[in-house]
C-alpha atoms as a PDB file:
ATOM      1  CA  UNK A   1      -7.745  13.818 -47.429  1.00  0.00           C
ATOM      2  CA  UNK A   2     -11.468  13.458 -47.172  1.00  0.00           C
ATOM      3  CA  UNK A   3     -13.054  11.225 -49.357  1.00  0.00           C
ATOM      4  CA  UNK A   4     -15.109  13.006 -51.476  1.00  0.00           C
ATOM      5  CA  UNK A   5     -19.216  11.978 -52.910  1.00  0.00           C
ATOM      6  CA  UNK A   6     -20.612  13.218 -55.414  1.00  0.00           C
ATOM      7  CA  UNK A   7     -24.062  12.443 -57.999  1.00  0.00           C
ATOM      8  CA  UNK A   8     -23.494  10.622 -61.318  1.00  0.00           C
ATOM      9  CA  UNK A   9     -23.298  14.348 -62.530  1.00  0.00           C
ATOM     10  CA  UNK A  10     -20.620  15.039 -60.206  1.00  0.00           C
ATOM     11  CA  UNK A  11     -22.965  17.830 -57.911  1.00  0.00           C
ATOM     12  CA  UNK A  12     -20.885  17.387 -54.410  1.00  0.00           C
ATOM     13  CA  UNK A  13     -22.718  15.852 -51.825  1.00  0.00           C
ATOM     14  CA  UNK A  14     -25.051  18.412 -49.528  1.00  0.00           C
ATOM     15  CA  UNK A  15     -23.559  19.101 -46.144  1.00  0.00           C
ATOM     16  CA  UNK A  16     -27.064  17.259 -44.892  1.00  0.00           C
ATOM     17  CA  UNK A  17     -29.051  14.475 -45.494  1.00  0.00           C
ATOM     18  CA  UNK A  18     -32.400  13.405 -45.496  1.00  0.00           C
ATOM     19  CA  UNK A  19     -33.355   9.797 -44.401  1.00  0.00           C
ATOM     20  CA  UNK A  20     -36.495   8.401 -45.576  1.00  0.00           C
ATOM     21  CA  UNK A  21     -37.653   5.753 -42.938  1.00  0.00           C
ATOM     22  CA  UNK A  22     -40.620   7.240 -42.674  1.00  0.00           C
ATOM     23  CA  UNK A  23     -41.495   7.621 -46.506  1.00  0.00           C
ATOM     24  CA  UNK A  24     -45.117   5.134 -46.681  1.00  0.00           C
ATOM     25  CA  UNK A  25     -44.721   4.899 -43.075  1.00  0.00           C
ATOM     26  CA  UNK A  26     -46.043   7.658 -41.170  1.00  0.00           C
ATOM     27  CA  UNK A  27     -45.499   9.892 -44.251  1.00  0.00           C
ATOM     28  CA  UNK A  28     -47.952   9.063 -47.220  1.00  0.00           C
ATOM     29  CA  UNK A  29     -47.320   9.178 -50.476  1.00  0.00           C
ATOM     30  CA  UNK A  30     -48.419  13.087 -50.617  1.00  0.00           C
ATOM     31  CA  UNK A  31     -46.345  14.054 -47.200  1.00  0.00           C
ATOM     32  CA  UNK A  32     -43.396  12.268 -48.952  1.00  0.00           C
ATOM     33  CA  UNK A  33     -43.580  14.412 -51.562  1.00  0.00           C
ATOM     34  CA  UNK A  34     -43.873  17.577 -49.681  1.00  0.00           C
ATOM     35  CA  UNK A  35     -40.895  16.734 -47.586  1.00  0.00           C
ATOM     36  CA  UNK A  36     -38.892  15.622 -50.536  1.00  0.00           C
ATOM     37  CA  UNK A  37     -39.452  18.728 -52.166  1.00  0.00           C
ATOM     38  CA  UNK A  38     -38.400  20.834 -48.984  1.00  0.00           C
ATOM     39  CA  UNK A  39     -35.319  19.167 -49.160  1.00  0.00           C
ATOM     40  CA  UNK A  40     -34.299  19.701 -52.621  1.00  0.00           C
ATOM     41  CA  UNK A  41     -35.528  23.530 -51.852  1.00  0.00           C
ATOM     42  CA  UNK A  42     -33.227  23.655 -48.676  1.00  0.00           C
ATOM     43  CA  UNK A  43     -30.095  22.436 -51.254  1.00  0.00           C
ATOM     44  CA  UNK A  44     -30.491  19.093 -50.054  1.00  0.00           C
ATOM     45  CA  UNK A  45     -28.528  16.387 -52.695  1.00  0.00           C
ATOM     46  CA  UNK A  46     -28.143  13.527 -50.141  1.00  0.00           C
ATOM     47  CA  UNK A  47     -31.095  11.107 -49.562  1.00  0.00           C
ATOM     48  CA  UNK A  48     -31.066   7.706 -47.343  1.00  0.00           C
ATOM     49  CA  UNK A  49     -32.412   4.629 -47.514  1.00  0.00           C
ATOM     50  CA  UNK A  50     -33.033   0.759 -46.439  1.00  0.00           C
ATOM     51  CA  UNK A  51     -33.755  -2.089 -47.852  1.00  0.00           C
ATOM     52  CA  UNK A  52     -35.924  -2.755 -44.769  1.00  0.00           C
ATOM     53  CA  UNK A  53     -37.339   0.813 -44.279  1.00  0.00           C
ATOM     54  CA  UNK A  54     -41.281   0.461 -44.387  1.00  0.00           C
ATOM     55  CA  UNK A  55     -41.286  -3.464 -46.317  1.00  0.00           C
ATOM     56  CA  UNK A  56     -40.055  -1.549 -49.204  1.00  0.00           C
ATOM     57  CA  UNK A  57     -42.496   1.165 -49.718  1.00  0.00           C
ATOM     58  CA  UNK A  58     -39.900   3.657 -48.501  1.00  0.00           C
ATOM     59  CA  UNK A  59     -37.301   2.576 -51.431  1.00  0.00           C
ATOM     60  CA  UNK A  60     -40.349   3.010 -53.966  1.00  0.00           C
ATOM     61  CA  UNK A  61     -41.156   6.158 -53.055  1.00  0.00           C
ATOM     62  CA  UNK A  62     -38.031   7.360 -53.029  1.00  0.00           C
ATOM     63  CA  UNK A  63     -36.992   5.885 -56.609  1.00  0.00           C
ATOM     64  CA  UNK A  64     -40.294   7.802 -58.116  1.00  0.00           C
ATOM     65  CA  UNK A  65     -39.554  11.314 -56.446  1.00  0.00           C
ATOM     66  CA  UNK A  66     -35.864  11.477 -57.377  1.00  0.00           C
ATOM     67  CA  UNK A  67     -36.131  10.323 -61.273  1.00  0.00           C
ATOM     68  CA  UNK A  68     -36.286  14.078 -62.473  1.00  0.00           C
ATOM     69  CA  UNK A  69     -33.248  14.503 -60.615  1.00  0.00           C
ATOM     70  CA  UNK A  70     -31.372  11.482 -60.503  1.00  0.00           C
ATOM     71  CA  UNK A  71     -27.946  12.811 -61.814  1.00  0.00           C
ATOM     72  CA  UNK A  72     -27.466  15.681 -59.541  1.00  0.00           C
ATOM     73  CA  UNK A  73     -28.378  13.494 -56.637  1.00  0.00           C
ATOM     74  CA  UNK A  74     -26.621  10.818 -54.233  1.00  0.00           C
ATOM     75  CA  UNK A  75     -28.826   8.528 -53.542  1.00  0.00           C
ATOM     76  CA  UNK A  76     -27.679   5.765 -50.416  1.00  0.00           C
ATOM     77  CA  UNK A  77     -29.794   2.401 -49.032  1.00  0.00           C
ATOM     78  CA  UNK A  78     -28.693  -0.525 -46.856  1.00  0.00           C
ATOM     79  CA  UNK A  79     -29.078  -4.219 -46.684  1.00  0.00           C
ATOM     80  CA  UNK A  80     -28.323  -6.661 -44.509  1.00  0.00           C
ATOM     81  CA  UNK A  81     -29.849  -5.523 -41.317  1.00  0.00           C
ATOM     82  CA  UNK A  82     -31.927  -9.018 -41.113  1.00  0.00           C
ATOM     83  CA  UNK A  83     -30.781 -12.237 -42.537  1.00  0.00           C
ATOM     84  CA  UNK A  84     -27.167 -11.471 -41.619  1.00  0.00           C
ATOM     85  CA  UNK A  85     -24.026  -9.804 -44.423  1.00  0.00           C
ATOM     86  CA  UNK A  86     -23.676 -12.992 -46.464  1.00  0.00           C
ATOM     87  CA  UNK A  87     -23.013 -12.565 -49.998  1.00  0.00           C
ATOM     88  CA  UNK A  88     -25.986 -14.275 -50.968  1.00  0.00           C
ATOM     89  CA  UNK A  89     -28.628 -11.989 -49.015  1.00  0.00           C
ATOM     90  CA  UNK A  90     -26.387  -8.847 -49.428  1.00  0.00           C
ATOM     91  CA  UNK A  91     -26.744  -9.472 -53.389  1.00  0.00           C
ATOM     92  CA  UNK A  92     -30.774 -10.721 -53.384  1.00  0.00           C
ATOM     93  CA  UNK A  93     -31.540  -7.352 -50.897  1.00  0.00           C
ATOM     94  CA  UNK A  94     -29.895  -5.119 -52.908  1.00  0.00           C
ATOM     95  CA  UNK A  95     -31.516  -6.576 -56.421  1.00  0.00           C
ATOM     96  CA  UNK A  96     -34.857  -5.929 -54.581  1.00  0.00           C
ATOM     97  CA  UNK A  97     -33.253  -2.176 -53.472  1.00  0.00           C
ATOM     98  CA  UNK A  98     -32.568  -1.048 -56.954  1.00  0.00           C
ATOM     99  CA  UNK A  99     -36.092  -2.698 -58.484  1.00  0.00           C
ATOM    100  CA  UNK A 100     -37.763  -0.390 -55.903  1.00  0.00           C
ATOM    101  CA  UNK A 101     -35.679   2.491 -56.279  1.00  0.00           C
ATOM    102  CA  UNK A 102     -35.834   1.974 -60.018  1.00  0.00           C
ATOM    103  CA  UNK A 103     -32.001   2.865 -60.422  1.00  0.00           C
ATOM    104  CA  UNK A 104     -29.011   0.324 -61.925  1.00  0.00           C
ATOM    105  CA  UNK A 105     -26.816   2.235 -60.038  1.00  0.00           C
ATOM    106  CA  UNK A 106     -27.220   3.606 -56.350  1.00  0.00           C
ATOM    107  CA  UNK A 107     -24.061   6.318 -55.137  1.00  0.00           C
ATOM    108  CA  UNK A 108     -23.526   4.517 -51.074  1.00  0.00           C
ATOM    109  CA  UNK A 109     -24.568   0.893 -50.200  1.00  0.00           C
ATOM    110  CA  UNK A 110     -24.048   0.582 -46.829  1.00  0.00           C
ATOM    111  CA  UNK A 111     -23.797  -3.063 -44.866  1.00  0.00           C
ATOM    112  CA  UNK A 112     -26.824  -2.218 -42.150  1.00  0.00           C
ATOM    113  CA  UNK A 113     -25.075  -3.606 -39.130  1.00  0.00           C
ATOM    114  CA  UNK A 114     -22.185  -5.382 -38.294  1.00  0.00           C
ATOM    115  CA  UNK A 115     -22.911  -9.383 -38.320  1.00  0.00           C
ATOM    116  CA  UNK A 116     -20.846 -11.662 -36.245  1.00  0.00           C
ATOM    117  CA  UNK A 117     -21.024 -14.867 -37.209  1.00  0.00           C
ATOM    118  CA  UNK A 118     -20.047 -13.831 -41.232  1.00  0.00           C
ATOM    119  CA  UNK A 119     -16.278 -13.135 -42.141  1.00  0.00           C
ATOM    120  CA  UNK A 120     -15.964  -9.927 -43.493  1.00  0.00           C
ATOM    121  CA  UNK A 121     -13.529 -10.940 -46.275  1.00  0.00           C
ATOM    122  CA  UNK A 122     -16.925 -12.311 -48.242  1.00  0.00           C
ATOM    123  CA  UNK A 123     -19.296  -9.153 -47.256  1.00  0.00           C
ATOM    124  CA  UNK A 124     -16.342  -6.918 -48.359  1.00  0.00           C
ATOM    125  CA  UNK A 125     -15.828  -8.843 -51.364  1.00  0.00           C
ATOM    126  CA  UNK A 126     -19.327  -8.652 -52.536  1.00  0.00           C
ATOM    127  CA  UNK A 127     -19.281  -5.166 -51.694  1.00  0.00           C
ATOM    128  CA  UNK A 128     -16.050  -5.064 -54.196  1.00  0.00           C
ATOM    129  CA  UNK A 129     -17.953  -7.285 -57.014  1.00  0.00           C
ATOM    130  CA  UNK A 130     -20.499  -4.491 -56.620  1.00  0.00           C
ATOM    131  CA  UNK A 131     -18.777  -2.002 -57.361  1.00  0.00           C
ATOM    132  CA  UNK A 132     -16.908  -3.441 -60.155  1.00  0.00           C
ATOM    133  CA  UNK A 133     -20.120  -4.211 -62.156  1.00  0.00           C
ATOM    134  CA  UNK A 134     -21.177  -0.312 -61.423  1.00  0.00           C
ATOM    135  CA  UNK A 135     -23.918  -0.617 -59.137  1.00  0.00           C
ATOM    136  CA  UNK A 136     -22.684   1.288 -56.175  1.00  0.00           C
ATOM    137  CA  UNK A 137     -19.674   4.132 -55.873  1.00  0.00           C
ATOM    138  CA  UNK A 138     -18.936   3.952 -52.144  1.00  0.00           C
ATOM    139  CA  UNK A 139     -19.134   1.137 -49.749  1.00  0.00           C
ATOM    140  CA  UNK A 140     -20.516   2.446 -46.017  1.00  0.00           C
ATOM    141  CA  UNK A 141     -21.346   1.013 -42.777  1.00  0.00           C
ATOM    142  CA  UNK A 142     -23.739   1.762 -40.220  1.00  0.00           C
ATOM    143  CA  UNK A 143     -24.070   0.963 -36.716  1.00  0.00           C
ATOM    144  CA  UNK A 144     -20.576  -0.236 -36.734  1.00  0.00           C
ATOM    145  CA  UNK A 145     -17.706   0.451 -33.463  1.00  0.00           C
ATOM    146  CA  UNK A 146     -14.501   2.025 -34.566  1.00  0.00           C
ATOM    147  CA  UNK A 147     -12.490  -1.221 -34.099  1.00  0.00           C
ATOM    148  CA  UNK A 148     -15.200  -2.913 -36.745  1.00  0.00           C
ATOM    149  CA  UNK A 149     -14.660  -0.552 -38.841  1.00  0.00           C
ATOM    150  CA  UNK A 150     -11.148  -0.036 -38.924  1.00  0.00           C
ATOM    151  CA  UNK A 151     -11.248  -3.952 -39.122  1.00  0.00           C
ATOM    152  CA  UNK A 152     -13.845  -3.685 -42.097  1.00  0.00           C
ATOM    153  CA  UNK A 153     -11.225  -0.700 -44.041  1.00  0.00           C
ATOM    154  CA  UNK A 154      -8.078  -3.085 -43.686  1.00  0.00           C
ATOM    155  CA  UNK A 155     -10.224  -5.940 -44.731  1.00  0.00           C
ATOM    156  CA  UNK A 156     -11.637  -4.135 -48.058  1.00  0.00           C
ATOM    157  CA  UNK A 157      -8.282  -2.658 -48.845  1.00  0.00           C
ATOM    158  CA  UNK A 158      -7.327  -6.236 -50.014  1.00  0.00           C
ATOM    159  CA  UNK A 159     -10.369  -5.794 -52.557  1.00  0.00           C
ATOM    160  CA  UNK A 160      -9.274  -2.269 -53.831  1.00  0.00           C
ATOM    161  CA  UNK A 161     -11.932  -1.098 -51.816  1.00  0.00           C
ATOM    162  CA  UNK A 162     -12.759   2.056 -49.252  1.00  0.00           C
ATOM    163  CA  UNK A 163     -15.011   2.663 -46.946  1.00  0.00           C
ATOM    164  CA  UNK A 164     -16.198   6.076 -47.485  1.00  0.00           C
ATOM    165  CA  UNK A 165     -19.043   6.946 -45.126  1.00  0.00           C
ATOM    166  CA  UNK A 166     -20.224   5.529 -41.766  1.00  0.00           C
ATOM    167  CA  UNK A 167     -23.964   6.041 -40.085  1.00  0.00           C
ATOM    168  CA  UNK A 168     -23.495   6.139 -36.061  1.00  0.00           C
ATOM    169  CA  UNK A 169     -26.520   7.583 -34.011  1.00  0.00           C
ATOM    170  CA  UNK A 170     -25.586  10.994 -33.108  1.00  0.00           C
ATOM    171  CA  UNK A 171     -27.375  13.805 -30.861  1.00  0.00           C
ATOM    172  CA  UNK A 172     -26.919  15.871 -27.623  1.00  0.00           C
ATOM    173  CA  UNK A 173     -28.091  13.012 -26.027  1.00  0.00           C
ATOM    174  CA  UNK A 174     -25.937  10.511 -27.978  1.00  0.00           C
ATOM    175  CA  UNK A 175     -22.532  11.671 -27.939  1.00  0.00           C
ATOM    176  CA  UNK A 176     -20.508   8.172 -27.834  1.00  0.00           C
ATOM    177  CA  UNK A 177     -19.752   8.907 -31.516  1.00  0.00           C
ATOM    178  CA  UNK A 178     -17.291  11.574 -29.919  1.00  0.00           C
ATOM    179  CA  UNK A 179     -14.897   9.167 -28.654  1.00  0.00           C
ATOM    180  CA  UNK A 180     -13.484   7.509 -31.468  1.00  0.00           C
ATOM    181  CA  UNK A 181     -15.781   7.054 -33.995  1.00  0.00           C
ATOM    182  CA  UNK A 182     -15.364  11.166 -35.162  1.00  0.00           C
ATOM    183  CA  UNK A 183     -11.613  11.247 -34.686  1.00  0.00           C
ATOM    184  CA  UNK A 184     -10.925   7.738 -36.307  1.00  0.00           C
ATOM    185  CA  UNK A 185     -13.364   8.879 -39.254  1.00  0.00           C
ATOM    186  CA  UNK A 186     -11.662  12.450 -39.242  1.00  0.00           C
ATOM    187  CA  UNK A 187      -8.348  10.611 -39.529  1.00  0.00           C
ATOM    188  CA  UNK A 188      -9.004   8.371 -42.485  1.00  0.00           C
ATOM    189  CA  UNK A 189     -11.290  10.952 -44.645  1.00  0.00           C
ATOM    190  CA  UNK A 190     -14.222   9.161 -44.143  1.00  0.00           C
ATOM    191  CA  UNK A 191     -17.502  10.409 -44.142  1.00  0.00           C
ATOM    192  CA  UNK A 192     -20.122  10.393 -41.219  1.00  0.00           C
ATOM    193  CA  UNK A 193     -23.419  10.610 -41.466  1.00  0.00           C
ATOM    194  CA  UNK A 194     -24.911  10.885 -38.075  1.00  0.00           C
ATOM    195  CA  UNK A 195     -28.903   9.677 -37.542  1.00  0.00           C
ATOM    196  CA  UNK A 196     -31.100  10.846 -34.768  1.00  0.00           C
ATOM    197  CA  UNK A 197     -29.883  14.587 -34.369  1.00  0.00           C
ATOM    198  CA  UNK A 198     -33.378  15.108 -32.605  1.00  0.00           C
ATOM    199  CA  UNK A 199     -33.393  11.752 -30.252  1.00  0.00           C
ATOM    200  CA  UNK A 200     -36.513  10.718 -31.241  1.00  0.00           C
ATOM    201  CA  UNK A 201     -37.822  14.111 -31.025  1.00  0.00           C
ATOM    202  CA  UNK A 202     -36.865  14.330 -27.336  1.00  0.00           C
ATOM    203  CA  UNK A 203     -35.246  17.679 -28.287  1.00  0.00           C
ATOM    204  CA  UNK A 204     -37.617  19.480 -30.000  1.00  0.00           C
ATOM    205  CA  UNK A 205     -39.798  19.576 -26.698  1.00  0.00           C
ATOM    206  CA  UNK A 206     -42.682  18.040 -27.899  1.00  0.00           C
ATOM    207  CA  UNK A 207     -43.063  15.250 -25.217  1.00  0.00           C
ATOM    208  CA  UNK A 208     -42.732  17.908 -22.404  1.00  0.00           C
ATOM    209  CA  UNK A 209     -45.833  19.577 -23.928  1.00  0.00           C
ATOM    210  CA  UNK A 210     -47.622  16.209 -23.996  1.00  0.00           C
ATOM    211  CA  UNK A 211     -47.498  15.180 -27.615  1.00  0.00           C
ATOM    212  CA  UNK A 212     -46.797  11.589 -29.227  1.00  0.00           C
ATOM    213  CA  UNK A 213     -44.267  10.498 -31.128  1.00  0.00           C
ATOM    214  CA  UNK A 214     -41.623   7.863 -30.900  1.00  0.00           C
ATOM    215  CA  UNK A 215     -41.017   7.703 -27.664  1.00  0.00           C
ATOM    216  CA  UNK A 216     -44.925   7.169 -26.954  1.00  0.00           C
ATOM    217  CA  UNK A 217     -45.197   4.677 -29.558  1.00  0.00           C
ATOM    218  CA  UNK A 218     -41.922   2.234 -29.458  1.00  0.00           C
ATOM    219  CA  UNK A 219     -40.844   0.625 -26.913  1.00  0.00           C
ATOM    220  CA  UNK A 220     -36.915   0.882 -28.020  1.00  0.00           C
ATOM    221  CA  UNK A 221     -37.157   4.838 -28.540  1.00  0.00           C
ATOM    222  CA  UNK A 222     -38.343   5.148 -25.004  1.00  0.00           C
ATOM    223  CA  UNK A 223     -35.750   3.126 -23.019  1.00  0.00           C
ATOM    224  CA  UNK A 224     -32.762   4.711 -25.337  1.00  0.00           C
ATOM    225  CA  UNK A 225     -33.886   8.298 -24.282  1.00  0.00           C
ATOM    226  CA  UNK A 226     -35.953   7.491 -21.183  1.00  0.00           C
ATOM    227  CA  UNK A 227     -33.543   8.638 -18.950  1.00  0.00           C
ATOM    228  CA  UNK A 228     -33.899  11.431 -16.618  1.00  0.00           C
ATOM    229  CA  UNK A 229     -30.871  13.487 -17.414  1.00  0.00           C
ATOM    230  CA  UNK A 230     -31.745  13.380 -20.851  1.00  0.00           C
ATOM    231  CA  UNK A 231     -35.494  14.859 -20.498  1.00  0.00           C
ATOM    232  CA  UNK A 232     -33.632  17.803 -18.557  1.00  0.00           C
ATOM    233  CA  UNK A 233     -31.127  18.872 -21.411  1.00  0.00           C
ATOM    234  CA  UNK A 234     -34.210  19.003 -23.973  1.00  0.00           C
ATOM    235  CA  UNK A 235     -36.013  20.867 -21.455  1.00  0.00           C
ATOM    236  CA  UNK A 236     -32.712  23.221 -21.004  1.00  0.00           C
ATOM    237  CA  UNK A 237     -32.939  23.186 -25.034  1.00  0.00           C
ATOM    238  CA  UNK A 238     -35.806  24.520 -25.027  1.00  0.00           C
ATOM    239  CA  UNK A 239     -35.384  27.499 -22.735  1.00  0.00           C
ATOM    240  CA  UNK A 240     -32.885  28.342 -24.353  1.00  0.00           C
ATOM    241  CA  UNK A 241     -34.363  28.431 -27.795  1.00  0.00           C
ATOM    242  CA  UNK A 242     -36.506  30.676 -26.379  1.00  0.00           C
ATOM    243  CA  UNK A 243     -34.259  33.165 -25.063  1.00  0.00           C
ATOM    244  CA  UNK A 244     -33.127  33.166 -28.924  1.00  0.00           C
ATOM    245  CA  UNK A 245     -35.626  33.036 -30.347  1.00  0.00           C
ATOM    246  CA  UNK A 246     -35.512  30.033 -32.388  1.00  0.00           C
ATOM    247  CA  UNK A 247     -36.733  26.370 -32.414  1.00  0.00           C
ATOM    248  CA  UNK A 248     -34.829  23.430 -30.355  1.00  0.00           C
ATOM    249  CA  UNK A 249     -34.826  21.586 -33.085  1.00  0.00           C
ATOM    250  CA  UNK A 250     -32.875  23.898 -35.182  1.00  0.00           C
ATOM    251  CA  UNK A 251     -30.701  23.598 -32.470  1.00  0.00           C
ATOM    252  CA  UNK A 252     -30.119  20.601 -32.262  1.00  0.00           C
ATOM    253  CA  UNK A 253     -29.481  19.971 -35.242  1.00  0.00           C
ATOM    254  CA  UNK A 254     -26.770  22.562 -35.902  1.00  0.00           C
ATOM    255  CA  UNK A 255     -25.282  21.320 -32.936  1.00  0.00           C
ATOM    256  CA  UNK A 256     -25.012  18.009 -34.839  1.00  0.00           C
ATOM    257  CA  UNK A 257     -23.403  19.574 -37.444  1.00  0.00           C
ATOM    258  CA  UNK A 258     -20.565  22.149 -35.254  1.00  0.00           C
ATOM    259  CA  UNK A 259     -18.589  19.289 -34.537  1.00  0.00           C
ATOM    260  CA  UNK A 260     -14.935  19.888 -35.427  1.00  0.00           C
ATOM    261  CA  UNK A 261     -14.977  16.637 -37.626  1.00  0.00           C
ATOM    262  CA  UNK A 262     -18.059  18.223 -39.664  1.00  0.00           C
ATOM    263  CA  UNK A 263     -20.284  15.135 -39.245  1.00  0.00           C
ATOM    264  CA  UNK A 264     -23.602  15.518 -42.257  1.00  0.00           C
ATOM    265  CA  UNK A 265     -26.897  15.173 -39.965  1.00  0.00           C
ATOM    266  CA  UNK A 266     -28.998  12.907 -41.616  1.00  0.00           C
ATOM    267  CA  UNK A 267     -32.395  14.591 -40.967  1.00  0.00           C
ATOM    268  CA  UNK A 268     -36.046  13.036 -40.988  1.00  0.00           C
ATOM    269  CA  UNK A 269     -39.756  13.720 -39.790  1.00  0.00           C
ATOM    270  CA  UNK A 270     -43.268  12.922 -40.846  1.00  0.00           C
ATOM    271  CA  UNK A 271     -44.058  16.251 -42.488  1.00  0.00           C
ATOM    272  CA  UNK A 272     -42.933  19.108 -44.205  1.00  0.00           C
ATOM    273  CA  UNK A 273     -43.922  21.280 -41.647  1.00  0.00           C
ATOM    274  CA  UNK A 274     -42.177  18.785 -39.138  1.00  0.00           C
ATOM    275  CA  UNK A 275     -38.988  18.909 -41.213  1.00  0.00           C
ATOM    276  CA  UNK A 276     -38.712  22.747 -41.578  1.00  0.00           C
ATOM    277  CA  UNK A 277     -37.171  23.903 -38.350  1.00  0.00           C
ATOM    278  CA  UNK A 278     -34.222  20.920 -39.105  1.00  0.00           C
ATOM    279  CA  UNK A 279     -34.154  22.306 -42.254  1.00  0.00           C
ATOM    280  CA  UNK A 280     -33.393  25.853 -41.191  1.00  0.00           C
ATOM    281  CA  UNK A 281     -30.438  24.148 -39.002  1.00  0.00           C
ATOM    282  CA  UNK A 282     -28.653  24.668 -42.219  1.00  0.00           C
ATOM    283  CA  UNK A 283     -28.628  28.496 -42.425  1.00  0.00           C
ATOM    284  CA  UNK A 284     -28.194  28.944 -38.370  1.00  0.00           C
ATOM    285  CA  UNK A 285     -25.367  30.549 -37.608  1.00  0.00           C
ATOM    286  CA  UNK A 286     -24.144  28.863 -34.492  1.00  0.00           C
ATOM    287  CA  UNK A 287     -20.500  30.420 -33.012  1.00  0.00           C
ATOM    288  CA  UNK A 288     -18.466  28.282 -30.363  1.00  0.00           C
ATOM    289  CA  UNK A 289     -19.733  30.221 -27.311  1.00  0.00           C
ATOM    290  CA  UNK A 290     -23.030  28.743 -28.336  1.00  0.00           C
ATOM    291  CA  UNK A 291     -22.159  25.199 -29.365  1.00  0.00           C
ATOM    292  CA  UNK A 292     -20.171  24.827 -25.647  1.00  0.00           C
ATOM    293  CA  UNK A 293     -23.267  25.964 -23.680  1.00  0.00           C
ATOM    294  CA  UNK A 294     -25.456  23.491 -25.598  1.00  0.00           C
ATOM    295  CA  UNK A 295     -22.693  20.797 -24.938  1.00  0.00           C
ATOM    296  CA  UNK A 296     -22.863  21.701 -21.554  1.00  0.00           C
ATOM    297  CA  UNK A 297     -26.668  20.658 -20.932  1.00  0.00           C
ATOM    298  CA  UNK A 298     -25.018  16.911 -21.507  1.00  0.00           C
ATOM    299  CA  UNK A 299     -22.463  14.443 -20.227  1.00  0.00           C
ATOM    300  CA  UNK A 300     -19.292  14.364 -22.523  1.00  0.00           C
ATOM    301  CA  UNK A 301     -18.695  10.771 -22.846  1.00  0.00           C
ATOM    302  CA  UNK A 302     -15.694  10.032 -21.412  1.00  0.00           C
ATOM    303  CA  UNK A 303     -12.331   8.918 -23.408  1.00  0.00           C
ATOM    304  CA  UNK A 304     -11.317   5.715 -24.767  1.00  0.00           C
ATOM    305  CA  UNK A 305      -8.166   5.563 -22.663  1.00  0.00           C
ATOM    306  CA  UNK A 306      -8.211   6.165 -18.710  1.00  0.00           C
ATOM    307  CA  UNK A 307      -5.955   8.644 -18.866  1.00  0.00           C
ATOM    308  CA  UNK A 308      -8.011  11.518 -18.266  1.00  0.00           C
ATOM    309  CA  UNK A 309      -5.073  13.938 -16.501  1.00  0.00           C
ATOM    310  CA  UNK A 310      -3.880  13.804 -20.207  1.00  0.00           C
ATOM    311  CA  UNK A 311      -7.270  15.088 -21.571  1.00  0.00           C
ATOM    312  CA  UNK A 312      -7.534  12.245 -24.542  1.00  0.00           C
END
């Protein structure tokens, strides 16, 4: 059974999710708004967060736009990402989280990134103290393989603890989730939120028509999707699109979302006009003729076993 999430009100969990790196970023205080509204117009209940989004602005703005709405909202950040998952910088981050956010209580905490060199047992077991005092419901991990996690839920079982909800990039252009992080989280009921449904904005076109964005400005964005069989399936996107008459991005992004395990793309953009073609993602009606000819522009990753005569 699929663990469920819900707001302090108990309003289910929306079948996206907004993340709010950008929030006093890119996005000013006023774009914020305007996208934060879109969201909550588009039936949006699910909003992400870091500790280290923005040095903290991100948190802040997020904490003042979702106050008139805090029950019926879920409401996730992250620590951990620098310093390392030790109980001591888990627990100071996520004081500094909630201070920002202005909220006693936030619905997902997830551990940024998978640390090496600290045991588990005393991540998972602040994670477990957290919960206990009621400042998070569910415990989720980002960024994490399927063997840490699966490590991670044996681990926190010994707490009386889940994980509930894991954050692996996942687009078109990214589809290593495929191979056993969907059918492990499929398996145990967990949750996946999948970031970067729009590679950086490779897919909605924009680079091919010569605009900027985060492949032009970051270094890491541009080596993840510089390569060239990548810049051909957006272009094949976009074609596409056009023959239907809709965006790429909407695309895209309800490609994200047809996968048989029903991953929840977590959305994001600078804008509300940026945001509104992934928004309309969630009324596209996308049928499985459609959703294997979009597949088809990109490499399936191949299986975790060799045995490919078998077909898994």
């Amino acid at each position: 059974m699929s663990i469920q999430i819900t707001s302090p009100d108990g309003t289910a969990a929306s079948r996206f999710a907004f993340g709010t790196m950008q929030f006093g970023g890119t996005a000013d205080a006023a774009a914020s708004r305007a996208m934060f509204d879109a969201c909550l117009n588009a039936g949006i209940t699910h909003f992400d967060t870091a500790y280290l989004y923005t040095d903290g602005a991100a948190e802040t703005l997020l904490g003042k736009l979702a106050a008139p709405h805090r029950d019926r909202l879920v409401i996730a950040t992250k620590a951990g990402y620098s310093g390392g998952a030790g109980a001591t910088n888990i627990r100071a981050q996520f004081d500094i989280s909630r201070q920002r956010l202005g909220m006693d209580h936030v619905d997902i905490l997830y551990l940024h990134r998978f640390d090496p060199d600290t045991a588990l047992e005393e991540t998972l077991e602040c994670f477990a103290d957290l919960k206990s005092r009621g400042q998070i419901s569910h415990v989720g991990l980002s960024n994490f393989a399927a063997w840490q996690v699966m490590k991670a839920a044996c681990i926190a079982a010994r707490f009386d603890l889940q994980i509930s909800i894991l954050q692996p990039m996942y687009s078109l252009v990214k589809r290593q989730a495929e191979v056993e992080i969907l059918p492990m989280a499929a398996s145990e009921g967990m949750v996946v939120a999948g970031y970067s449904p729009l590679a950086g904005g490779l897919l909605t076109g924009k680079y091919a028509r010569g605009e900027t964005g985060r492949l032009t400005g970051n270094e890491r964005y541009a080596i993840r999707y510089g390569q060239d069989w990548m810049q051909e399936a957006a272009t094949a996107l976009v074609d596409i699109a056009a023959e239907l008459g809709t965006d790429p991005a909407t695309l895209a992004v309800a490609w994200a979302a047809g996968h048989p395990a029903g991953p929840v793309p977590l959305i994001s953009g600078r804008s509300a006009e940026q945001i509104a073609p992934s928004l309309a993602a969630i009324d596209f009606e996308m049928d499985d003729a459609l959703y294997q000819r979009l597949a088809a522009l990109t490499p399936a990753p191949p299986p975790a076993t060799d045995r490919t005569e078998e077909g898994a």
